[in-house]
N, C-alpha and C. Protein backbone atom coordinates (compact mmCIF):
# COMPACT_ATOMS: atom_id res chain seq x y z
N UNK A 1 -3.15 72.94 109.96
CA UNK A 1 -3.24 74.01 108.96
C UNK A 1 -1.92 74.12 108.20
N UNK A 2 -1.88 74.13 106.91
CA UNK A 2 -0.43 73.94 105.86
C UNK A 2 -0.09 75.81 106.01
N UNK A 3 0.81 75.77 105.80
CA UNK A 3 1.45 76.97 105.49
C UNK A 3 0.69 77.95 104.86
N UNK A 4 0.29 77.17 103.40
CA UNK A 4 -0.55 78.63 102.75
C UNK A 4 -1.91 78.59 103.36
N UNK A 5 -2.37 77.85 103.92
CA UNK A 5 -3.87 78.89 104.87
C UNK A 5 -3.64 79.58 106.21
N UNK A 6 -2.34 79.87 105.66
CA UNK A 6 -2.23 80.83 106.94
C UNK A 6 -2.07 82.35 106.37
N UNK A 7 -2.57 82.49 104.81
CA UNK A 7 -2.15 83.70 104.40
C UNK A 7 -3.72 84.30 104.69
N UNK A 8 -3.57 85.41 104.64
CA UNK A 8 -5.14 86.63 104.71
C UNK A 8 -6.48 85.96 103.86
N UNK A 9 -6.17 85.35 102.82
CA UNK A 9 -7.14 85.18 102.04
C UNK A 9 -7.98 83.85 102.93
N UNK A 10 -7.21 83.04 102.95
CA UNK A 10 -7.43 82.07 103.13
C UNK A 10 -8.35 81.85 105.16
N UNK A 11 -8.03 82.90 105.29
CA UNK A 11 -8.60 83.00 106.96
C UNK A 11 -9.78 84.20 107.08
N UNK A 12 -10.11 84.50 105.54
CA UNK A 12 -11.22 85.64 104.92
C UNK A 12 -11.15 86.97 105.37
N UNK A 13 -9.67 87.26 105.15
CA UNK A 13 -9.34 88.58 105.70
C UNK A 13 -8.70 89.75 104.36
N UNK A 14 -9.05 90.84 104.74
CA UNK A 14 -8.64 91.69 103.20
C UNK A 14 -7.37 92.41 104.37
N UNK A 15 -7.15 92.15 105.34
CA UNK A 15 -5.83 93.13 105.59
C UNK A 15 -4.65 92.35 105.45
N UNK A 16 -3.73 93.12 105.79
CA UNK A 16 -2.61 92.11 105.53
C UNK A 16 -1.90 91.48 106.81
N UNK A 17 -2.43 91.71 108.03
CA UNK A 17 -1.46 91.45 109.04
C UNK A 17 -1.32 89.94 109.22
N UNK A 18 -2.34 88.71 108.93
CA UNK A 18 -1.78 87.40 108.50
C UNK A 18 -0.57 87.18 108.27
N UNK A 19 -1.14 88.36 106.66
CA UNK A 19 0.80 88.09 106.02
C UNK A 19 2.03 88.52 106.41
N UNK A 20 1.19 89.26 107.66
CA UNK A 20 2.64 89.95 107.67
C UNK A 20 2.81 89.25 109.07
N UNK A 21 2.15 88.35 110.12
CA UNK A 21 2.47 87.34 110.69
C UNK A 21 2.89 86.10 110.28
N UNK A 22 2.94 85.69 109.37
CA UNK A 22 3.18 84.16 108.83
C UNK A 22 4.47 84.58 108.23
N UNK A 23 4.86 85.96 108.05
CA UNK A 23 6.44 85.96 107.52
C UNK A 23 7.33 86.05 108.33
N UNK A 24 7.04 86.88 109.67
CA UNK A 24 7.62 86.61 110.84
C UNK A 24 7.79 85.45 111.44
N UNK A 25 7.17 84.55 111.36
CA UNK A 25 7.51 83.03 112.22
C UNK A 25 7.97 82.24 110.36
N UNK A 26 8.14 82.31 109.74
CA UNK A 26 8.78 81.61 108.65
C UNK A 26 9.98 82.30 108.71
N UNK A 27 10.06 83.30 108.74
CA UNK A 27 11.53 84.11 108.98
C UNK A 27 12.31 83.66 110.51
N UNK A 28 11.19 83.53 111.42
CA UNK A 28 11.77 83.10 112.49
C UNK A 28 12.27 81.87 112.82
N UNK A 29 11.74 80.91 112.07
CA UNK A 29 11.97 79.64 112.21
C UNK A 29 12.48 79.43 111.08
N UNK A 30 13.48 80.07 110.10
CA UNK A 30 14.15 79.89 108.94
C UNK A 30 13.16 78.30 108.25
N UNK A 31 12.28 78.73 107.73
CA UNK A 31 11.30 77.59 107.34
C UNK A 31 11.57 77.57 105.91
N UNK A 32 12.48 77.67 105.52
CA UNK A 32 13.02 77.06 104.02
C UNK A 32 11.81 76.58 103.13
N UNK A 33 10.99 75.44 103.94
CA UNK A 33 10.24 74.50 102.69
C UNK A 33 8.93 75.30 102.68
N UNK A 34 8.59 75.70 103.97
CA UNK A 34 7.43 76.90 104.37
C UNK A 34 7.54 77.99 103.11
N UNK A 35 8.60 78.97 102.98
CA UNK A 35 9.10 79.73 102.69
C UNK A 35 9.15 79.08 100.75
N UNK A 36 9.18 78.00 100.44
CA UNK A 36 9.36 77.67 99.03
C UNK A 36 7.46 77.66 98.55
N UNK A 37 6.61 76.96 99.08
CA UNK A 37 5.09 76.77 99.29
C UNK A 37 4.87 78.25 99.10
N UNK A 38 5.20 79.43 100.06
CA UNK A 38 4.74 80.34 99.32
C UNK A 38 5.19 80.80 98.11
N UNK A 39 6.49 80.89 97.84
CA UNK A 39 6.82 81.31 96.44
C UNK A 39 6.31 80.50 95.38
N UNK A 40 6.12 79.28 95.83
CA UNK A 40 5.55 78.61 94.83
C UNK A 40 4.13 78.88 94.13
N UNK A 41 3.41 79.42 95.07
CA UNK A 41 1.79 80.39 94.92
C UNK A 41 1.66 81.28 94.57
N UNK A 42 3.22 82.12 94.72
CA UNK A 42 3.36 83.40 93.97
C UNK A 42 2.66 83.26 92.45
N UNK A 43 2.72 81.93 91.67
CA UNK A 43 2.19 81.91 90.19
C UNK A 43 0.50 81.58 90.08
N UNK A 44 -0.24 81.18 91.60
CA UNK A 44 -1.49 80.88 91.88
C UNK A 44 -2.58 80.81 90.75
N UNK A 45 -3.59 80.45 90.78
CA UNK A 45 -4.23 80.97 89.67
C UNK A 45 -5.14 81.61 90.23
N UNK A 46 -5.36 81.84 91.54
CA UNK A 46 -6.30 83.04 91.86
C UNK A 46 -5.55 84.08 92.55
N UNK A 47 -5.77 85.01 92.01
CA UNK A 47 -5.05 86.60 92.40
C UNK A 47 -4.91 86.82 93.30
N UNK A 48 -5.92 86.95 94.87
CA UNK A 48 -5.84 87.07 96.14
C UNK A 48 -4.65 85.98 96.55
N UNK A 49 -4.97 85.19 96.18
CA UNK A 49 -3.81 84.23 96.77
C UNK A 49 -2.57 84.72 95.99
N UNK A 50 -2.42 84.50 94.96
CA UNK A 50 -0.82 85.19 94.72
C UNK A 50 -0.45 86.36 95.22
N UNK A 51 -1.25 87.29 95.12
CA UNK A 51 -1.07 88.65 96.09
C UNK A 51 -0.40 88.44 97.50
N UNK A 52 -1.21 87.12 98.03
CA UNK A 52 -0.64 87.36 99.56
C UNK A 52 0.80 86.78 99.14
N UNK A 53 0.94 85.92 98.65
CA UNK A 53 1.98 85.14 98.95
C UNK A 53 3.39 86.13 98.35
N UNK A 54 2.69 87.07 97.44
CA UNK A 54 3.81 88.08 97.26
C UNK A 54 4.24 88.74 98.32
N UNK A 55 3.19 89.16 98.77
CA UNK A 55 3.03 89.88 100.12
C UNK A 55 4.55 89.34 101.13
N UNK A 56 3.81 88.13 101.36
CA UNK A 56 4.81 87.37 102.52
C UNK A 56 6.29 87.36 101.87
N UNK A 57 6.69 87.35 101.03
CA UNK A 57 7.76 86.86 100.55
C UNK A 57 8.74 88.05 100.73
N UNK A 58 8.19 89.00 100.37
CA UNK A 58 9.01 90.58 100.04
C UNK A 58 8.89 91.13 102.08
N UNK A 59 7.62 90.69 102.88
CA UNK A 59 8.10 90.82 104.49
C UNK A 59 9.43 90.25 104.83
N UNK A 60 9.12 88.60 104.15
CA UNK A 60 10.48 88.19 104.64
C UNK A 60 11.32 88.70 104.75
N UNK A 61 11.53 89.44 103.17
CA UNK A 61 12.84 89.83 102.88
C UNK A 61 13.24 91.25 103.60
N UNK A 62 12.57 91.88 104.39
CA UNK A 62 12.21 93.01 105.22
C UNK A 62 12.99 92.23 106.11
N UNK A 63 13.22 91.31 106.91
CA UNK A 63 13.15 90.43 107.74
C UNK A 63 14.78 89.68 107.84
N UNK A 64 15.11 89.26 106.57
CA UNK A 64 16.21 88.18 106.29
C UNK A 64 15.81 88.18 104.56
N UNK A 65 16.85 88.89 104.35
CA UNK A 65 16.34 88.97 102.66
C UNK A 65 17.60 87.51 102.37
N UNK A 66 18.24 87.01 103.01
CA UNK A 66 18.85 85.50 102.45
C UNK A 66 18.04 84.22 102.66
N UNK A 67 16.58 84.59 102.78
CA UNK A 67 15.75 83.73 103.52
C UNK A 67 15.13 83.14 102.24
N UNK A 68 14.76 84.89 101.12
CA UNK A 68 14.06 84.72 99.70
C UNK A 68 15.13 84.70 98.74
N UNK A 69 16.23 85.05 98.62
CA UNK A 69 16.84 84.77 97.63
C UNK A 69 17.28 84.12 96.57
N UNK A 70 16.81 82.38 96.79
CA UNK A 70 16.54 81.68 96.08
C UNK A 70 15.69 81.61 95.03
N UNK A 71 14.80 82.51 95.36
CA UNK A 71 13.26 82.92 94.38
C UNK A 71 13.95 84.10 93.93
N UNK A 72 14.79 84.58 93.31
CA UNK A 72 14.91 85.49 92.69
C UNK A 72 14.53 85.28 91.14
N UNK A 73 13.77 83.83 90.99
CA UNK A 73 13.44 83.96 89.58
C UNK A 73 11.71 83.95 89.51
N UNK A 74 11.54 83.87 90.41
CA UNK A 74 10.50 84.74 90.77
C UNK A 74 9.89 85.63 90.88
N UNK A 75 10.43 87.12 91.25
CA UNK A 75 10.50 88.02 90.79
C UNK A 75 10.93 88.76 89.93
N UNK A 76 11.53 87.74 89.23
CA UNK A 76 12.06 88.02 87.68
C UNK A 76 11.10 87.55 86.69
N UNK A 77 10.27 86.92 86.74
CA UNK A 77 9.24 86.45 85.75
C UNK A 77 8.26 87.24 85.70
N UNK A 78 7.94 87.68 87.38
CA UNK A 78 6.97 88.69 87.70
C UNK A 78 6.83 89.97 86.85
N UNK A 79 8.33 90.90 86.47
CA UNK A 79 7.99 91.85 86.31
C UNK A 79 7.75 92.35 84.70
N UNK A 80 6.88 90.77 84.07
CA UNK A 80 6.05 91.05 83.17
C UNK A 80 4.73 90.44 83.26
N UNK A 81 4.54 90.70 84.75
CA UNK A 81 2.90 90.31 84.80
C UNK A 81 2.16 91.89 84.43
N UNK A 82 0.98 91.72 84.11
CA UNK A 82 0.28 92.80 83.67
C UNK A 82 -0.49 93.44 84.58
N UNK A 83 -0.24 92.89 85.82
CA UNK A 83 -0.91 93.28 87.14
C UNK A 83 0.20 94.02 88.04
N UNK A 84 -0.02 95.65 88.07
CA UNK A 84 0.90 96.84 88.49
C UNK A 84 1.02 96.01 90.15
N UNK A 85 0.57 95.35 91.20
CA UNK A 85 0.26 94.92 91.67
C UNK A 85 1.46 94.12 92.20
N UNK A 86 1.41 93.24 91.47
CA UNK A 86 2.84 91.79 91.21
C UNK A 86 3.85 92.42 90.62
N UNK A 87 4.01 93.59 90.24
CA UNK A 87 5.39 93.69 89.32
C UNK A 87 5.71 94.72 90.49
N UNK A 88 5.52 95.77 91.27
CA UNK A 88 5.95 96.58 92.23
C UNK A 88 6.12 95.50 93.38
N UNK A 89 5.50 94.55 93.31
CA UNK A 89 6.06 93.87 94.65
C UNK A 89 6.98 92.59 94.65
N UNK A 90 7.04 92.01 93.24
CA UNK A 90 7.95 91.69 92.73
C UNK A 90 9.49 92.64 92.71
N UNK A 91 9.49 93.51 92.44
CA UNK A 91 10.87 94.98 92.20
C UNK A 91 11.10 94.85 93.92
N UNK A 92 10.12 94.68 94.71
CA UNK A 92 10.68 95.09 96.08
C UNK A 92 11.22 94.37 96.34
N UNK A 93 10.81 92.62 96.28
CA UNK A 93 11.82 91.41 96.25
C UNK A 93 13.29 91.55 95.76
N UNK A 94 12.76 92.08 94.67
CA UNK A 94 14.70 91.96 93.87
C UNK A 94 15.15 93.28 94.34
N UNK A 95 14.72 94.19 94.92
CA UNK A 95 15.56 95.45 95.55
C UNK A 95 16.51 94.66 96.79
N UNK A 96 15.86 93.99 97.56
CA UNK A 96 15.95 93.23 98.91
C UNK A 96 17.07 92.49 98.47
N UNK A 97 17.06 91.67 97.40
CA UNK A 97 17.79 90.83 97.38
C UNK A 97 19.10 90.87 96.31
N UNK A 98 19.05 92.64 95.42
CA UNK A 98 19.68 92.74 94.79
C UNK A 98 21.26 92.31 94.73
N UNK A 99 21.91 92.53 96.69
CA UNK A 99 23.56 92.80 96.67
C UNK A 99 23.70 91.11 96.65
N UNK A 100 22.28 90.52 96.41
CA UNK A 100 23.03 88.51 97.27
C UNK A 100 22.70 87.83 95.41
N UNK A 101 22.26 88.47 94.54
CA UNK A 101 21.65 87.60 93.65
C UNK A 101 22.06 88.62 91.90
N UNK A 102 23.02 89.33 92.00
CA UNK A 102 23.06 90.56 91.17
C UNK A 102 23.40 89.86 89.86
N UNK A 103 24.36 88.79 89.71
CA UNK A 103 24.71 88.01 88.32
C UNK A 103 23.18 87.78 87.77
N UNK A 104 21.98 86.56 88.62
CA UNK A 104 20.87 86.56 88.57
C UNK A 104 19.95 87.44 87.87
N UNK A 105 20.29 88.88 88.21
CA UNK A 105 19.89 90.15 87.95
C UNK A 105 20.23 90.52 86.69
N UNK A 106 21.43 90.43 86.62
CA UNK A 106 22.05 91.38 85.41
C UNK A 106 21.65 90.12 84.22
N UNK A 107 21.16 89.14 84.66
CA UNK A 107 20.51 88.24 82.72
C UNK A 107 19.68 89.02 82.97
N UNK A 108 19.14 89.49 83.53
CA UNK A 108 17.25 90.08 83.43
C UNK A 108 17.49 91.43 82.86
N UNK A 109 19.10 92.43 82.58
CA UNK A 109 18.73 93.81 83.27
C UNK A 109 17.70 94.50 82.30
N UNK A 110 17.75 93.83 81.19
CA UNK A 110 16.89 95.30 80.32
C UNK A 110 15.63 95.10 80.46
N UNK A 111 15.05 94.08 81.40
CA UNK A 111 13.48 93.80 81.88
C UNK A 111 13.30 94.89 82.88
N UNK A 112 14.32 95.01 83.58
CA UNK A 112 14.37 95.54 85.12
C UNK A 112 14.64 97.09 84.65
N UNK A 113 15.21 97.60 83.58
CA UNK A 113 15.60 98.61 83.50
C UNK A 113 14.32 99.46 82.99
N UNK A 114 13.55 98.50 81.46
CA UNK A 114 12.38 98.78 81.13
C UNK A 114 11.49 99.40 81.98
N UNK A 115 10.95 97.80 83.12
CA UNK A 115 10.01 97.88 83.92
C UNK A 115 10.00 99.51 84.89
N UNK A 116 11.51 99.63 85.24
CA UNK A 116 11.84 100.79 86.37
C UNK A 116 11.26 102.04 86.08
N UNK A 117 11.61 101.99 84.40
CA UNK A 117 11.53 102.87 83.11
C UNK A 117 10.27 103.44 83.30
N UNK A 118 9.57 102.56 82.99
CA UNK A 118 7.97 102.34 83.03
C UNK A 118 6.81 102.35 83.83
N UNK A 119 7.62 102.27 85.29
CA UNK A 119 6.70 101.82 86.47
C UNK A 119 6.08 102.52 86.99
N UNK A 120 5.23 102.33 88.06
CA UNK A 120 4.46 103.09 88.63
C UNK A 120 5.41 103.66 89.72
N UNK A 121 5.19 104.67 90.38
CA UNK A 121 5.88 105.48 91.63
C UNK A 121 6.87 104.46 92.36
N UNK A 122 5.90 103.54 93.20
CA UNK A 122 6.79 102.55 94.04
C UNK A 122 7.87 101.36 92.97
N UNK A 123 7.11 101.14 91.75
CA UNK A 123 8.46 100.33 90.96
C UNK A 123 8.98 100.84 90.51
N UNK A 124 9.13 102.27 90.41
CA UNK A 124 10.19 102.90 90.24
C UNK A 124 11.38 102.73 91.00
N UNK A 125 10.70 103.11 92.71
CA UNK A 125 11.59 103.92 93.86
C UNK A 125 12.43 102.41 93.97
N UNK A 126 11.73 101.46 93.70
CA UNK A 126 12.27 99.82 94.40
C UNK A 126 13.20 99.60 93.36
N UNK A 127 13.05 99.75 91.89
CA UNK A 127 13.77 99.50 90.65
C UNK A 127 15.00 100.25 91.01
N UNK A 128 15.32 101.46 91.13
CA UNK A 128 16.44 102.63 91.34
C UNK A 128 17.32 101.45 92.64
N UNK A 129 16.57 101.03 93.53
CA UNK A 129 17.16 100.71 94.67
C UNK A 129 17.99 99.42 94.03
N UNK A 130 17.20 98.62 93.46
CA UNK A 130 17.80 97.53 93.15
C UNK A 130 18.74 97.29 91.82
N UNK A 131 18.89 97.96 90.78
CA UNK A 131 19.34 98.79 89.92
C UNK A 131 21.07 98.95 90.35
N UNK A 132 20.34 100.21 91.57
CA UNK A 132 21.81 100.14 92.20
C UNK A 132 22.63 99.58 92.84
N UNK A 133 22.31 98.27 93.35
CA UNK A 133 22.45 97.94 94.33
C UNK A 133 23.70 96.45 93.49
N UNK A 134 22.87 96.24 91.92
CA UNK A 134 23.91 95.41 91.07
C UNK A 134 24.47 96.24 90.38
N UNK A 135 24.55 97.84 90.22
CA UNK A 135 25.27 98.61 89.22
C UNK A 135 26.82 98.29 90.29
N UNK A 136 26.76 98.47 91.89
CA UNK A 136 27.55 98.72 92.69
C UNK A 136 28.48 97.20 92.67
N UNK A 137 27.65 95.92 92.52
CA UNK A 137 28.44 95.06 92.67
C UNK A 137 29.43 94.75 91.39
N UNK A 138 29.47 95.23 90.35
CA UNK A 138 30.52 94.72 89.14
C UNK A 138 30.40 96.08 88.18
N UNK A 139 32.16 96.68 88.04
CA UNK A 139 32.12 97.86 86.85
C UNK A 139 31.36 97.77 85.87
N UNK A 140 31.74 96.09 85.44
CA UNK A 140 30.52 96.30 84.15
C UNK A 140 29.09 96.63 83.91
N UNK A 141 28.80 95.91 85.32
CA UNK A 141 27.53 96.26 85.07
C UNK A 141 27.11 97.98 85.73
N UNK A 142 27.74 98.46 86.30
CA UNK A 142 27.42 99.69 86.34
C UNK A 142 27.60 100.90 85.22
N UNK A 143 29.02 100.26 84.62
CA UNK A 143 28.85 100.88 82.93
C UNK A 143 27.81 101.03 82.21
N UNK A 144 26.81 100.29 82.36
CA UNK A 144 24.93 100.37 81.49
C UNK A 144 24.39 101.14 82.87
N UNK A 145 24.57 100.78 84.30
CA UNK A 145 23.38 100.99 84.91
C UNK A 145 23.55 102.70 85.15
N UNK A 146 24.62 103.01 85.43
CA UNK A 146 24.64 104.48 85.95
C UNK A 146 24.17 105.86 85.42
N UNK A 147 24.55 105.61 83.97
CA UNK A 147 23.66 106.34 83.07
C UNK A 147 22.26 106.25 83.02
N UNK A 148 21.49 105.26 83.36
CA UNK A 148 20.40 105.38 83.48
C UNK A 148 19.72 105.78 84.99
N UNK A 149 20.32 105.59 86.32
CA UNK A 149 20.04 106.49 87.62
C UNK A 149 20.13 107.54 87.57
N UNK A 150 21.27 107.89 86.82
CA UNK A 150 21.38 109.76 86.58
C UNK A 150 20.27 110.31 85.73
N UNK A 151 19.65 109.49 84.67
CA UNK A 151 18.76 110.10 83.94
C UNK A 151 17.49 110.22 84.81
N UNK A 152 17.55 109.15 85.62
CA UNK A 152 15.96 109.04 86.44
C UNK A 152 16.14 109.98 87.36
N UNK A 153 17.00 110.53 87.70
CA UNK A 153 17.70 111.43 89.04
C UNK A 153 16.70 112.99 87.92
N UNK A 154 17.66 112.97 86.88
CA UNK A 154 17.75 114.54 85.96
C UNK A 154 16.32 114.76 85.67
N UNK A 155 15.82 113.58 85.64
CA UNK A 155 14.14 114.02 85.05
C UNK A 155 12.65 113.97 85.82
N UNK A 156 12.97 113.59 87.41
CA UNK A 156 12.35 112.93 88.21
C UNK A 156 11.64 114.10 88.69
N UNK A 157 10.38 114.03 89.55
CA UNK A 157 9.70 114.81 89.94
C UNK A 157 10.22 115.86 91.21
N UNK A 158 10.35 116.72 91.52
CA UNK A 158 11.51 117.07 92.37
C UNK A 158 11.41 116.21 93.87
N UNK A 159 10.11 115.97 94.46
CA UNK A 159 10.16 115.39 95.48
C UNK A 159 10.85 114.08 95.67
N UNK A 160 11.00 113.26 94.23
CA UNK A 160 11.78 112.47 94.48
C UNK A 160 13.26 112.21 94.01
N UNK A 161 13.55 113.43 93.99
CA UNK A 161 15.03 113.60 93.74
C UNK A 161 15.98 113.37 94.94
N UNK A 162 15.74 113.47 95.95
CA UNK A 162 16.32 112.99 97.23
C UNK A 162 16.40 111.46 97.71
N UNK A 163 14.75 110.98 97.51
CA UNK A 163 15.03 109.41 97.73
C UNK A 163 15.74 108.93 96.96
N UNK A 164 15.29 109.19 95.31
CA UNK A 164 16.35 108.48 94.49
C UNK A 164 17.71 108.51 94.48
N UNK A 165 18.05 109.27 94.70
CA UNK A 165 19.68 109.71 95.60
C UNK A 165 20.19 109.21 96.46
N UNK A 166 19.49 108.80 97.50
CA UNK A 166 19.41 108.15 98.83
C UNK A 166 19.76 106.85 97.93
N UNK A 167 18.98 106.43 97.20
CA UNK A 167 19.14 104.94 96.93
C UNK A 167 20.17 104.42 96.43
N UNK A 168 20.28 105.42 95.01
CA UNK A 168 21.73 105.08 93.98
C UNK A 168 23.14 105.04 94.92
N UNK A 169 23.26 105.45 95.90
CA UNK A 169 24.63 106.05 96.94
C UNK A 169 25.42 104.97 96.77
N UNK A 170 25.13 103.59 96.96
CA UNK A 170 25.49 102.31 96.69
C UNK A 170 26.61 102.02 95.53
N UNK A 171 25.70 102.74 94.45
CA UNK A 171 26.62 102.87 93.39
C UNK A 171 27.27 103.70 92.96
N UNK A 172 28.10 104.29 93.73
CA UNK A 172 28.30 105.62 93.29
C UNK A 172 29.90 105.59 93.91
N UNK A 173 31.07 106.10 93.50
CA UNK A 173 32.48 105.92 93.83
C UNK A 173 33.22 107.27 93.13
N UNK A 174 34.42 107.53 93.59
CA UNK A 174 35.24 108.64 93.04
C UNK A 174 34.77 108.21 91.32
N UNK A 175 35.01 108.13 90.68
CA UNK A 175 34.80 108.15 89.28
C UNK A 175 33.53 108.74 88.84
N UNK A 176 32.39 108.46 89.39
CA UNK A 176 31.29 108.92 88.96
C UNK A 176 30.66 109.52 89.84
N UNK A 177 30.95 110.27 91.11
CA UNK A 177 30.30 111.15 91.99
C UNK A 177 29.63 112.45 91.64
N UNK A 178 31.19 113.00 90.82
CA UNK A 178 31.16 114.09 90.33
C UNK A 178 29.87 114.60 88.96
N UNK A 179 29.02 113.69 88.46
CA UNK A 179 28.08 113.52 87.52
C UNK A 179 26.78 113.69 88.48
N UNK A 180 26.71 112.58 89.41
CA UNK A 180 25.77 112.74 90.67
C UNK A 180 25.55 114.32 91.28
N UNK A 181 26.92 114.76 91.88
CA UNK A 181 26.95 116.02 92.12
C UNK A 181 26.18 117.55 91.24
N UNK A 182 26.41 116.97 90.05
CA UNK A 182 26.36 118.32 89.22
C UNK A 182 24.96 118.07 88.94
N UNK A 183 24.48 116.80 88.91
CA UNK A 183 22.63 116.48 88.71
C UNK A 183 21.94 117.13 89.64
N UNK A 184 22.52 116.95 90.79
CA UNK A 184 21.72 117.50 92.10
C UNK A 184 21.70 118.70 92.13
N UNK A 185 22.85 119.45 92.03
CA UNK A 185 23.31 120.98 92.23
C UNK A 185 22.00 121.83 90.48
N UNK A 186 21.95 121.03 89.97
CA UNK A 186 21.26 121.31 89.17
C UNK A 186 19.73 121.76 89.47
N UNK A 187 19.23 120.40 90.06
CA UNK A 187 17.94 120.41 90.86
C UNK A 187 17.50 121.51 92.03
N UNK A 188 18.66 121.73 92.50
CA UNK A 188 18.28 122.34 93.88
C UNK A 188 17.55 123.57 93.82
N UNK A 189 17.23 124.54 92.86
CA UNK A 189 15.96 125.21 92.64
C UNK A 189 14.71 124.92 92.82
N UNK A 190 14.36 123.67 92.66
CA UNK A 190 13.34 123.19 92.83
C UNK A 190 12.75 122.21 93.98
N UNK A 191 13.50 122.54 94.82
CA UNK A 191 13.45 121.75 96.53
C UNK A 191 12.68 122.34 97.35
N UNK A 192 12.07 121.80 98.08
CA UNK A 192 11.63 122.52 99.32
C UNK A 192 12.62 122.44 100.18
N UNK A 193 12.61 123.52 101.44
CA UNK A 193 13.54 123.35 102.37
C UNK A 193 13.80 122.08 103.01
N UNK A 194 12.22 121.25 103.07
CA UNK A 194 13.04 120.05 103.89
C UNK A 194 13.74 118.98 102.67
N UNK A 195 13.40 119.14 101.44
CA UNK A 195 13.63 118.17 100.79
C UNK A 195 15.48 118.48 100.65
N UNK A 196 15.87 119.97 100.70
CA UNK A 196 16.75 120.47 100.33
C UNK A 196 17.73 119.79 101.84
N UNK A 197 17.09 119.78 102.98
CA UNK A 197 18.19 118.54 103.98
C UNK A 197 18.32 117.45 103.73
N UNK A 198 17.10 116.58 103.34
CA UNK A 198 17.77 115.53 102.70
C UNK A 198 18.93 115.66 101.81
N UNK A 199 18.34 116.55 100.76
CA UNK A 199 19.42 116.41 99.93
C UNK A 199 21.08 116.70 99.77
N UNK A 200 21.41 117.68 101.02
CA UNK A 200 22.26 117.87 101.59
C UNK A 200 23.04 116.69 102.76
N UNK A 201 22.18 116.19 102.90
CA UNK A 201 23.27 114.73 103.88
C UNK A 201 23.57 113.62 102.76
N UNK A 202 22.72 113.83 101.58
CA UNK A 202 23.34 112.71 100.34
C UNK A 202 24.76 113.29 100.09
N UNK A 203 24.85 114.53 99.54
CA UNK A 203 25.97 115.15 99.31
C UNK A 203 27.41 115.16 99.96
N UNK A 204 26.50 115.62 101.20
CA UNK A 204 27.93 114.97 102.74
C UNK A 204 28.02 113.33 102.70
N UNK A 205 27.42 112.52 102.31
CA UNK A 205 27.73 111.32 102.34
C UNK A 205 28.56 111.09 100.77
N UNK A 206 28.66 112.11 99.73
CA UNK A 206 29.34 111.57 98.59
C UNK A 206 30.83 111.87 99.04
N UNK A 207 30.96 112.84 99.87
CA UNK A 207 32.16 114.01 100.32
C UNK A 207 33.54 112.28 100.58
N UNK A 208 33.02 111.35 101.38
CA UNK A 208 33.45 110.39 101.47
C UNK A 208 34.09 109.46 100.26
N UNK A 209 33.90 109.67 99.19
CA UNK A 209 34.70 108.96 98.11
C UNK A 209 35.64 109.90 97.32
């Protein structure tokens, strides 16, 4: 049996635990060429099959995100497929792999910034993550990116004013804390009590720069 019939589709299964077994022993056995076969299906021409193989790729990276990193143009092509589908699980790839592949990243950013812009709930939450994750590795590029986390922070639904917070932390240093700070302190009317602990250990974690 080759590598890709070991994904869900291919063994006539609609769940995912295949995929999410075949990423564990490709992750386990650092299976490089295993590991290229699926990304390579990521472009499939039948949907179930690219689905899984998205699937597997973004476990990996759950797993050993230096395992997928090579395919980071992969999930860079992805996040103008027209299928909400491939482009949120595409964003989770490049969240994973944002701190190892960020130069990679930053040719793409105004795809990534768009898409984040634009996305559904989860390519949002994954976009913010990964966003930040190359705003943090080079001033320059956090000069474009930070202004735009703070905006997603200032306008976001209140429940997710905490995760997104949680995420940006990465990028965030004495110079620009104080912007972070005054976004939040802004929000906090509109918290629930538990959201309002989260949002209080982000804060104690800015106290640090």
């Amino acid at each position: 049996m080759t590598i890709l019939e070991q994904i869900a589709y291919f063994k006539g299964r609609r769940d995912e635990v295949p995929n999410q077994q075949l990423a564990k022993e490709l992750a386990r056995n650092k299976d490089t060429a295993g590991i290229k076969q699926i990304a390579e299906n990521v472009g499939n021409g039948n949907k179930n099959i690219r689905s899984d193989c998205l699937k597997v790729l973004y476990e990996i990276g759950y797993i050993d995100p230096t395992l997928i990193a090579d395919h980071a143009s992969v999930f860079l092509k992805l996040l103008r497929s027209k299928d909400n589908r491939m482009v949120w699980g595409a964003m989770i790839g490049l969240a994973l792999i944002a701190d190892l592949r960020s130069q990679e990243i930053w040719a793409c950013i105004d795809d990534v910034l768009q898409v984040t812009k634009n996305g559904t709930v989860i390519t949002k939450v994954w976009g913010l993550r990964a966003l930040a994750k190359v705003g943090g590795s080079d001033p320059v590029y956090k000069q474009k990116i930070f202004p735009f986390l703070i905006e997603q922070i200032s306008i976001c639904i209140p429940r997710d004013v905490p995760t997104h917070s949680e995420s940006i932390l990465c990028a965030m240093d004495k110079e620009n804390k104080a912007e972070l700070v005054a976004v939040l302190d802004s929000r906090r009317s509109e918290l629930t009590p538990a959201q309002m602990v989260r949002l209080k250990k982000v804060l104690k974690q800015l106290d640090r720069f």
